[in-house]
C-alpha atoms as a PDB file:
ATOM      1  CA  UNK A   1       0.000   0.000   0.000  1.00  0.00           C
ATOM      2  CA  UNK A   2       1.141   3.287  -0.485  1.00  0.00           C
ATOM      3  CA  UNK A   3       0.000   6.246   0.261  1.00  0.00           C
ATOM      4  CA  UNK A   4       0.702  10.594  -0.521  1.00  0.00           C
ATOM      5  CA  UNK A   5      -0.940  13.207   1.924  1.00  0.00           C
ATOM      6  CA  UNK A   6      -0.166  17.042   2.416  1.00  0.00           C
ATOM      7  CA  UNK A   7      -0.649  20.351   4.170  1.00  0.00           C
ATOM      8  CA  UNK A   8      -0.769  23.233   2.847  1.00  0.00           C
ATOM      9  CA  UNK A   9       0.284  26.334   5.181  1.00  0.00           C
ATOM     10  CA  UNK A  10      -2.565  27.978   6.950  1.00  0.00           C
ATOM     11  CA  UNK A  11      -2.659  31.670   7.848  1.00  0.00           C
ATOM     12  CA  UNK A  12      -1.193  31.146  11.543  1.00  0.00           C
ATOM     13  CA  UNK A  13       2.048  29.504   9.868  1.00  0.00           C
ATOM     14  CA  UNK A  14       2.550  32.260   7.293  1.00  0.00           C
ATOM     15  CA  UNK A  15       0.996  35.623   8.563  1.00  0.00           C
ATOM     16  CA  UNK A  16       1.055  34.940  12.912  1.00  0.00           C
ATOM     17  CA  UNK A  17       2.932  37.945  13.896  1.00  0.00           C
ATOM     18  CA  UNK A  18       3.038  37.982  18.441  1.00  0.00           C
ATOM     19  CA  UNK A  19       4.898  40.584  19.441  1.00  0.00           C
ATOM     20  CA  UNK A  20       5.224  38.610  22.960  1.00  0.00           C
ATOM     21  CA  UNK A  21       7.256  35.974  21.448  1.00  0.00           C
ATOM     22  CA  UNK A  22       8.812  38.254  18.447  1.00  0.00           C
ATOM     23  CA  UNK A  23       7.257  36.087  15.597  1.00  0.00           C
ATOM     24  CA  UNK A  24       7.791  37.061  12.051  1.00  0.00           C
ATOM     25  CA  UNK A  25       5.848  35.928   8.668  1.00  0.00           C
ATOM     26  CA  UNK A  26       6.555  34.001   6.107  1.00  0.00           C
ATOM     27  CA  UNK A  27       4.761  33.658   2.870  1.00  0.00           C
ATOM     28  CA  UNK A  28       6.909  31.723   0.762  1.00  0.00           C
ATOM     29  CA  UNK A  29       6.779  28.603   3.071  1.00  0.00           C
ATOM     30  CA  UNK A  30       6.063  24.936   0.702  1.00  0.00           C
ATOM     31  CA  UNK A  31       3.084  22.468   1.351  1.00  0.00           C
ATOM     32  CA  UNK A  32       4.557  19.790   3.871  1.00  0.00           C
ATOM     33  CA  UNK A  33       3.793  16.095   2.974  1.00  0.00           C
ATOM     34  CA  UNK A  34       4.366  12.710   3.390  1.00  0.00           C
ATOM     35  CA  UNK A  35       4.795   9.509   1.829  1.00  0.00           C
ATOM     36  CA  UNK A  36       3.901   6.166   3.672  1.00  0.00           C
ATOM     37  CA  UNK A  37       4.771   2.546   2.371  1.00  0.00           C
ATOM     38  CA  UNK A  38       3.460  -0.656   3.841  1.00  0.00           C
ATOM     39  CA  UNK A  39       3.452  -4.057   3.223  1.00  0.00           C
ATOM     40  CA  UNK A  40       0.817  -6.769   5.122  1.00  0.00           C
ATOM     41  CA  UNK A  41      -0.197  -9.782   5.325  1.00  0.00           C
ATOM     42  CA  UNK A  42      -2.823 -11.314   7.297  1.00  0.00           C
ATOM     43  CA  UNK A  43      -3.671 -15.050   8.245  1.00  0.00           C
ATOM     44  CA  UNK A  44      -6.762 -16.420   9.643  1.00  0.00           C
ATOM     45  CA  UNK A  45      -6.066 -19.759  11.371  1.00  0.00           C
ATOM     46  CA  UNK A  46      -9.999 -20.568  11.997  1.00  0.00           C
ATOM     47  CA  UNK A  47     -12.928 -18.379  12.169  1.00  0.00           C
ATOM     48  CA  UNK A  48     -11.800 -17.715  15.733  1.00  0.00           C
ATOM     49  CA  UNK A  49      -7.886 -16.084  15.711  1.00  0.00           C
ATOM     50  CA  UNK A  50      -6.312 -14.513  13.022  1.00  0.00           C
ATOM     51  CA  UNK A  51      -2.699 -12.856  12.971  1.00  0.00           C
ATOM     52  CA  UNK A  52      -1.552  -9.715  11.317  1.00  0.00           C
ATOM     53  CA  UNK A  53       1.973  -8.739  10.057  1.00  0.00           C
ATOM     54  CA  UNK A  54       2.980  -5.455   8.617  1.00  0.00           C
ATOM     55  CA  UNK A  55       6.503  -3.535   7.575  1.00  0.00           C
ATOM     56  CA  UNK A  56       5.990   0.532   7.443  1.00  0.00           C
ATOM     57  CA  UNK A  57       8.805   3.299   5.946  1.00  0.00           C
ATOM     58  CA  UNK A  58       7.465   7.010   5.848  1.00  0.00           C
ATOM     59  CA  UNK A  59       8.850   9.965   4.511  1.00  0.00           C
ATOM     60  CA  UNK A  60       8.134  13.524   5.469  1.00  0.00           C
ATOM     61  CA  UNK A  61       8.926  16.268   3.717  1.00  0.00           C
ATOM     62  CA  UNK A  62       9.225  20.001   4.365  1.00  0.00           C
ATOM     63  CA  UNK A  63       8.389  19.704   7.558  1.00  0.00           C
ATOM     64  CA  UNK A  64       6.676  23.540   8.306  1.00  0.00           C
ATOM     65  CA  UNK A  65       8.103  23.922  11.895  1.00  0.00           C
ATOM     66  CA  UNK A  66       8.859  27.558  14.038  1.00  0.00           C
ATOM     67  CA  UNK A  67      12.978  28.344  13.775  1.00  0.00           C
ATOM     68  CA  UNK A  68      15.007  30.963  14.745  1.00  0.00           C
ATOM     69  CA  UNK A  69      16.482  34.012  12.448  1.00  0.00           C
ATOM     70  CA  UNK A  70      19.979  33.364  14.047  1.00  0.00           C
ATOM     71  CA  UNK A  71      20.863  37.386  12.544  1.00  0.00           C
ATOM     72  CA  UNK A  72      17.547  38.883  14.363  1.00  0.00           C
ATOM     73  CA  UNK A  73      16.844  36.490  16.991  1.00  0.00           C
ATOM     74  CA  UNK A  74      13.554  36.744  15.817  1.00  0.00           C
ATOM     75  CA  UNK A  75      11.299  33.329  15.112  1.00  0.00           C
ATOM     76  CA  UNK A  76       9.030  32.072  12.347  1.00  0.00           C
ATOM     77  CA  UNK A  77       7.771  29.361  11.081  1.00  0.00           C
ATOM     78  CA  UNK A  78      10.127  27.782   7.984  1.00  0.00           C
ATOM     79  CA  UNK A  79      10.040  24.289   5.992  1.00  0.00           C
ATOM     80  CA  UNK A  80      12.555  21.531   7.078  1.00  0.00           C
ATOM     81  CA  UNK A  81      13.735  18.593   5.600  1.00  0.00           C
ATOM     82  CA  UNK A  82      11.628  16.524   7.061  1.00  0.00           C
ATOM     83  CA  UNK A  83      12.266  13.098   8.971  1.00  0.00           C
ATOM     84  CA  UNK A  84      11.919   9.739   7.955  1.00  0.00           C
ATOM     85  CA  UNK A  85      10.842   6.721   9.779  1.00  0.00           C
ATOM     86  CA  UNK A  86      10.215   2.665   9.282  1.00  0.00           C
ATOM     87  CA  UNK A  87       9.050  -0.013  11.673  1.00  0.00           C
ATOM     88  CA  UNK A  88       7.112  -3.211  12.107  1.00  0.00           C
ATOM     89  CA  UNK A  89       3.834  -4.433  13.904  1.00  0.00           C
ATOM     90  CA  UNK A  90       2.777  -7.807  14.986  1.00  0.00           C
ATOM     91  CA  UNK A  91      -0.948  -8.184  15.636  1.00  0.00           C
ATOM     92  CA  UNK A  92      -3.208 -11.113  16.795  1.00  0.00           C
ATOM     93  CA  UNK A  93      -7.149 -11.499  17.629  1.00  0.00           C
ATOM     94  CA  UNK A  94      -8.748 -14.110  19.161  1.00  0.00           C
ATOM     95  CA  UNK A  95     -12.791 -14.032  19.211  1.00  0.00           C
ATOM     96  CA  UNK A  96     -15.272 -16.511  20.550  1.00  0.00           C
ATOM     97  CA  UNK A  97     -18.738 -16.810  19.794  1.00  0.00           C
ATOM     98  CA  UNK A  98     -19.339 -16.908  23.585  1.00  0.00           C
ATOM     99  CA  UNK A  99     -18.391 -13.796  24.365  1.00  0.00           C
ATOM    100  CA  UNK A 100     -14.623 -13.797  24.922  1.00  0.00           C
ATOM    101  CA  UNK A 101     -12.381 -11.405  23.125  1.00  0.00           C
ATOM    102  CA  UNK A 102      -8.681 -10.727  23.076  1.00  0.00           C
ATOM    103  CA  UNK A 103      -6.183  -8.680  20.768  1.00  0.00           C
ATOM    104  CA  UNK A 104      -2.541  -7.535  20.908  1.00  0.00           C
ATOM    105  CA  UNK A 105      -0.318  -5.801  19.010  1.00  0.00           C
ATOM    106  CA  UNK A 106       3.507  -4.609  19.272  1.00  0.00           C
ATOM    107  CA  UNK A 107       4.949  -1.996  17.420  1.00  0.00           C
ATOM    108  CA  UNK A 108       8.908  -1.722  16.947  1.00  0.00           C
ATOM    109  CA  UNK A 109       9.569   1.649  14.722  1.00  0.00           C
ATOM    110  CA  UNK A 110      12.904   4.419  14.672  1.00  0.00           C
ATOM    111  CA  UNK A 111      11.643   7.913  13.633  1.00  0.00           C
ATOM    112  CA  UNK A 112      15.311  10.136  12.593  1.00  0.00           C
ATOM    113  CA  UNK A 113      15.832  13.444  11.320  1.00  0.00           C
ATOM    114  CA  UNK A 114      16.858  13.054   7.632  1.00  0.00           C
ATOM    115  CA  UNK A 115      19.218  15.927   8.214  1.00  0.00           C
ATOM    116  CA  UNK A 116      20.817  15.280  11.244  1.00  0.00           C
ATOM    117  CA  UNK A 117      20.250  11.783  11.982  1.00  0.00           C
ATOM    118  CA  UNK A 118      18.523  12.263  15.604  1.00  0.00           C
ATOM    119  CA  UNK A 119      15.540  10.673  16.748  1.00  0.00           C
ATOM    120  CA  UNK A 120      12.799  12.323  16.965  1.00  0.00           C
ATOM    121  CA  UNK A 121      10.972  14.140  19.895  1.00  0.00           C
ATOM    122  CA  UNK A 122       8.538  12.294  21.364  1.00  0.00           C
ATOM    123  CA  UNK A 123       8.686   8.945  19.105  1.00  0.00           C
ATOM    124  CA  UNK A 124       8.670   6.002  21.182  1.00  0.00           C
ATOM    125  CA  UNK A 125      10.826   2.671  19.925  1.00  0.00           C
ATOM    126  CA  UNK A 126       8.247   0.339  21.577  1.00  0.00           C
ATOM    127  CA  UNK A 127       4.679   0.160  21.819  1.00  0.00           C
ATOM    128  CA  UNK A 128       2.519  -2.911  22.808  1.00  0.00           C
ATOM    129  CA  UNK A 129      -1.258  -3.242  23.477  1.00  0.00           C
ATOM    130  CA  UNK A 130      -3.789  -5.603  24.906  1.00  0.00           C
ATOM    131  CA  UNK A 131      -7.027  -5.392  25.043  1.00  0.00           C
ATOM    132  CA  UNK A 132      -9.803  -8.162  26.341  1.00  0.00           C
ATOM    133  CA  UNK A 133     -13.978  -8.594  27.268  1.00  0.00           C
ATOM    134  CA  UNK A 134     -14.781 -11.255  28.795  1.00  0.00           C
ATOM    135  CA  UNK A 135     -18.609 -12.108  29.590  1.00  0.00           C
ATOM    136  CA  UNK A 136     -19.695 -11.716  33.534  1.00  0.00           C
ATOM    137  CA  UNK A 137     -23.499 -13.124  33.512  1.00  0.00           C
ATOM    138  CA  UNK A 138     -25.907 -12.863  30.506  1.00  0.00           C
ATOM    139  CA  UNK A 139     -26.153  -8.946  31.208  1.00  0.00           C
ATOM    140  CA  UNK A 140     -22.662  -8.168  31.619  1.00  0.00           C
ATOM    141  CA  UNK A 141     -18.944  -7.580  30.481  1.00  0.00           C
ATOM    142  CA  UNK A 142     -15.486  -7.136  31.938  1.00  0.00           C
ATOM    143  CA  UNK A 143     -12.609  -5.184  29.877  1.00  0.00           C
ATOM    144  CA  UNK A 144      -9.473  -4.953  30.188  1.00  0.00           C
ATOM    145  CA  UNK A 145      -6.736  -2.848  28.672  1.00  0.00           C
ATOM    146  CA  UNK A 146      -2.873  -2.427  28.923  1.00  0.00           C
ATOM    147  CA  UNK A 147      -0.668   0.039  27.098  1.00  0.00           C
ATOM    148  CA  UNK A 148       3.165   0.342  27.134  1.00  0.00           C
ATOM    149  CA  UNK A 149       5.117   3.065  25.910  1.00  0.00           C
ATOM    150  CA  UNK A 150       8.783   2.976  25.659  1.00  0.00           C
ATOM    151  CA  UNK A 151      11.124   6.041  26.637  1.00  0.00           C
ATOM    152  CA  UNK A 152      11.163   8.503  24.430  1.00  0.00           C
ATOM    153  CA  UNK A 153      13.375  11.707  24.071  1.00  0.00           C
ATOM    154  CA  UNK A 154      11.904  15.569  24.633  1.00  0.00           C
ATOM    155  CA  UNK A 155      12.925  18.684  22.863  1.00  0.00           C
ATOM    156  CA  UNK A 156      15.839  19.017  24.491  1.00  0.00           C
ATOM    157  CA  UNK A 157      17.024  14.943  24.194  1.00  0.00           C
ATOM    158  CA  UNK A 158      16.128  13.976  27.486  1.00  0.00           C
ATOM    159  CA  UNK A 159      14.942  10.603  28.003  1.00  0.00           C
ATOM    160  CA  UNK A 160      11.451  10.438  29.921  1.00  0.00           C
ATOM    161  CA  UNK A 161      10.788   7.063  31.086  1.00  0.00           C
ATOM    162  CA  UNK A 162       8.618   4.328  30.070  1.00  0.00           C
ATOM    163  CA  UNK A 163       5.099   3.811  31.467  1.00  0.00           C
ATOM    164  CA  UNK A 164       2.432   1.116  31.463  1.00  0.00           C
ATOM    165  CA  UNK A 165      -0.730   1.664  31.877  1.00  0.00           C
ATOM    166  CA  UNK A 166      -3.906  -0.382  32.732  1.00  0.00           C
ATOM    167  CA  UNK A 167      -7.493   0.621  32.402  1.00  0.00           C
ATOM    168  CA  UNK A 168     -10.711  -1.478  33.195  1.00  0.00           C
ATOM    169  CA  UNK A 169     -14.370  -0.965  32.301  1.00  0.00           C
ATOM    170  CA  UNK A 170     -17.317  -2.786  34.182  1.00  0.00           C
ATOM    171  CA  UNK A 171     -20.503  -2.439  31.446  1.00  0.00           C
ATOM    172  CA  UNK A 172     -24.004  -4.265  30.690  1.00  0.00           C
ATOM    173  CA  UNK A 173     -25.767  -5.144  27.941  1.00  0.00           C
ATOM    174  CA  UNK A 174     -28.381  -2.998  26.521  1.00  0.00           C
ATOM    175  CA  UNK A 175     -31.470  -3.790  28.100  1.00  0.00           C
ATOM    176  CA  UNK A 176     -34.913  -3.946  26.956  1.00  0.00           C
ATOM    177  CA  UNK A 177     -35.626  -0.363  27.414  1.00  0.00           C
ATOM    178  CA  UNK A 178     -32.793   0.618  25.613  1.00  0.00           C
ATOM    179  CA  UNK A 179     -30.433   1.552  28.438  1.00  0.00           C
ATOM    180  CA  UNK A 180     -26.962   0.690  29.190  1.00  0.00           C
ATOM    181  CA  UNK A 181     -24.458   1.010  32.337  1.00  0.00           C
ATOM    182  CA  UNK A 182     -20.654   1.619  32.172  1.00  0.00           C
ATOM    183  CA  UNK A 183     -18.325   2.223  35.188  1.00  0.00           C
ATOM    184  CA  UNK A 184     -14.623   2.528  33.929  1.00  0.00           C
ATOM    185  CA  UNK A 185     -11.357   3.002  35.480  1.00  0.00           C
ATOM    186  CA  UNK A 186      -8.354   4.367  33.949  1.00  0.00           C
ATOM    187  CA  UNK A 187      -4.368   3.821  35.253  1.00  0.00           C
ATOM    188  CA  UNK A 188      -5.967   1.083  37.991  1.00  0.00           C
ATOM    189  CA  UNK A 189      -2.703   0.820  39.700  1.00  0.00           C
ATOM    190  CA  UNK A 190      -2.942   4.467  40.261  1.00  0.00           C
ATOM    191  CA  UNK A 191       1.415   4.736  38.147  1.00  0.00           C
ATOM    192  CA  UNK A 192       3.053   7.802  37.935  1.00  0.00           C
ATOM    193  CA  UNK A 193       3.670   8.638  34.450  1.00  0.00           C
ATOM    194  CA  UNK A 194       5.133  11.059  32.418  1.00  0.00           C
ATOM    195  CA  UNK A 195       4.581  12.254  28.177  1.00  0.00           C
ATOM    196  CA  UNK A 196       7.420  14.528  27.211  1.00  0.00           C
ATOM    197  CA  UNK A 197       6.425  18.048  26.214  1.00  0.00           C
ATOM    198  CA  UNK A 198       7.255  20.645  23.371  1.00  0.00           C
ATOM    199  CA  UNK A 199       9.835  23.919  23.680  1.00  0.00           C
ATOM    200  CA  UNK A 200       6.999  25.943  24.369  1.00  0.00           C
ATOM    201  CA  UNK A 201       6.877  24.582  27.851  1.00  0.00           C
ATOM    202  CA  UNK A 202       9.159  24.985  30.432  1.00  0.00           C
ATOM    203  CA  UNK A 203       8.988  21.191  32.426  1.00  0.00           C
ATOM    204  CA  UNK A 204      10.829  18.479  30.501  1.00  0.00           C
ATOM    205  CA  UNK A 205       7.985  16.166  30.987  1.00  0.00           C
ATOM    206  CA  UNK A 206       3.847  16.639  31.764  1.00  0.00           C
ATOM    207  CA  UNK A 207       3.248  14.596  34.323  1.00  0.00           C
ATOM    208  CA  UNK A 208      -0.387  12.700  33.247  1.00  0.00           C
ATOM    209  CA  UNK A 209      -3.669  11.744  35.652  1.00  0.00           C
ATOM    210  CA  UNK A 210      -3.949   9.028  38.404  1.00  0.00           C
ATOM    211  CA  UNK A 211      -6.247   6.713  38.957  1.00  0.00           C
ATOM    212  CA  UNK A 212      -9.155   8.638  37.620  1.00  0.00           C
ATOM    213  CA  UNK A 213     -13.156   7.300  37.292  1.00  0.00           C
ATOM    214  CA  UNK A 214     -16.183   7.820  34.436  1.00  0.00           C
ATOM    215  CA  UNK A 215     -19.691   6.663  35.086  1.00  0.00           C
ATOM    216  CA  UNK A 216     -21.520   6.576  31.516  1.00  0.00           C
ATOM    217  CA  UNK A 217     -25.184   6.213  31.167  1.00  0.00           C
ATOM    218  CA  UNK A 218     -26.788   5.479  27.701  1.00  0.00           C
ATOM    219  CA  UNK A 219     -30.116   5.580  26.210  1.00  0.00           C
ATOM    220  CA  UNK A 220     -30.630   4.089  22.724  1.00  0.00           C
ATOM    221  CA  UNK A 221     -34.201   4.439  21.169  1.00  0.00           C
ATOM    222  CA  UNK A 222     -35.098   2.863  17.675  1.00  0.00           C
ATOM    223  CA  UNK A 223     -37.204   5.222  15.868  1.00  0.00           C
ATOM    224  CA  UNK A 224     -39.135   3.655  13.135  1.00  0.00           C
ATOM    225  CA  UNK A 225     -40.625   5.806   9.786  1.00  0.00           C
ATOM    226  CA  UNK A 226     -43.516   3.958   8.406  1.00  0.00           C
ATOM    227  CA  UNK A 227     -45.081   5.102   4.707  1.00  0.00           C
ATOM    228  CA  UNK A 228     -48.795   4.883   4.150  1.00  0.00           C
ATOM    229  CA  UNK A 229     -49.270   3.435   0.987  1.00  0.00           C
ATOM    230  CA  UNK A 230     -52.245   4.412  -0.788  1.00  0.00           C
END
């Protein structure tokens, strides 16, 4: 598969002037875009689990990001190279007519710089996922999810640390009357962890929520158009 997308420069990238931060314009700034290239291949062993293996390179180009006028001091937003990155991702899903459901994936990738050869910010070299429901009575279901995230380098190349996650949701079916109940809770084991920020903020790293809880409450109604015919 392979695949072209761009951006065009908006107004903020070419005309922002702030006289807090000194910005300048710049209207001759290129489209940015990127090219993505990906090979898969999938495999069903039954009509239960089937596997998923993909190979990814993308290439961005003219990346439009703020710099620095090194004569003026003054910043504005230019076109660079770009940065160019390939991986690989392993995926598998298992599904049972009972109710039971599990899928994982993991995600091994390098993001560079074309033009200096650094990683980039913010681009993690691992990533793995599982996710799984598994049925409580006749009116219920039990999820489960884990997320990892590798280190990964900030803005200024420091490492922030890795972090896994787990999140949980407690839900019924929807009953007769069209309503359903949900109770989740996100980071269960209540980790410290950390997503690395941008130059625009002074901390290295944003340090993200606890153990935090959402109660959900749906209603789902069928509405049904009927035509007289004559």
């Amino acid at each position: 598969m392979f695949n072209h997308a761009f951006r065009a420069p908006d107004p903020y990238d070419e005309f922002y002037v702030d006289q807090v931060d000194i910005t300048g314009t710049n209207k001759s700034l290129k489209p940015e875009n990127i090219n993505t290239h990906t090979v898969l291949l999938e495999h069903a062993f039954n009509s239960k689990v089937q596997v998923a293996a993909s190979g990814f390179a993308n290439s961005l180009n003219n990346v439009i990001k703020e710099e620095q006028d090194p004569s003026s001091g003054n910043t504005h937003f230019g076109n660079e190279i770009g940065d160019t990155g390939h991986g690989a991702e392993l995926e598998m899903i298992a599904k049972y007519p009972s109710g039971w459901m599990a899928r994982t994936s993991y995600t091994f990738e390098r993001t560079r710089q074309k033009q200096l050869g650094m990683t980039v910010m913010n681009s993690p070299a691992h990533l793995a996922k599982l996710n799984a429901v598994a049925p409580l009575t006749a009116a219920g279901f039990l999820g489960a999810e884990f997320l990892f995230t590798s280190s990964e380098p900030n803005f200024l190349g420091q490492r922030i640390g890795s972090s896994l996650v787990a999140n949980a949701t407690l839900s019924t079916k929807t009953f007769k009357n069209g309503l359903q109940l949900a109770a989740s809770c996100y980071n269960v084991l209540d980790r410290s962890w950390a997503t690395p920020t941008g130059p625009e903020v002074a901390a290295p790293a944003t340090v993200q929520d606890g153990r935090t809880w959402r109660f959900r409450l749906t209603y789902r109604r069928g509405f049904e158009r009927k035509r007289a015919t004559q």
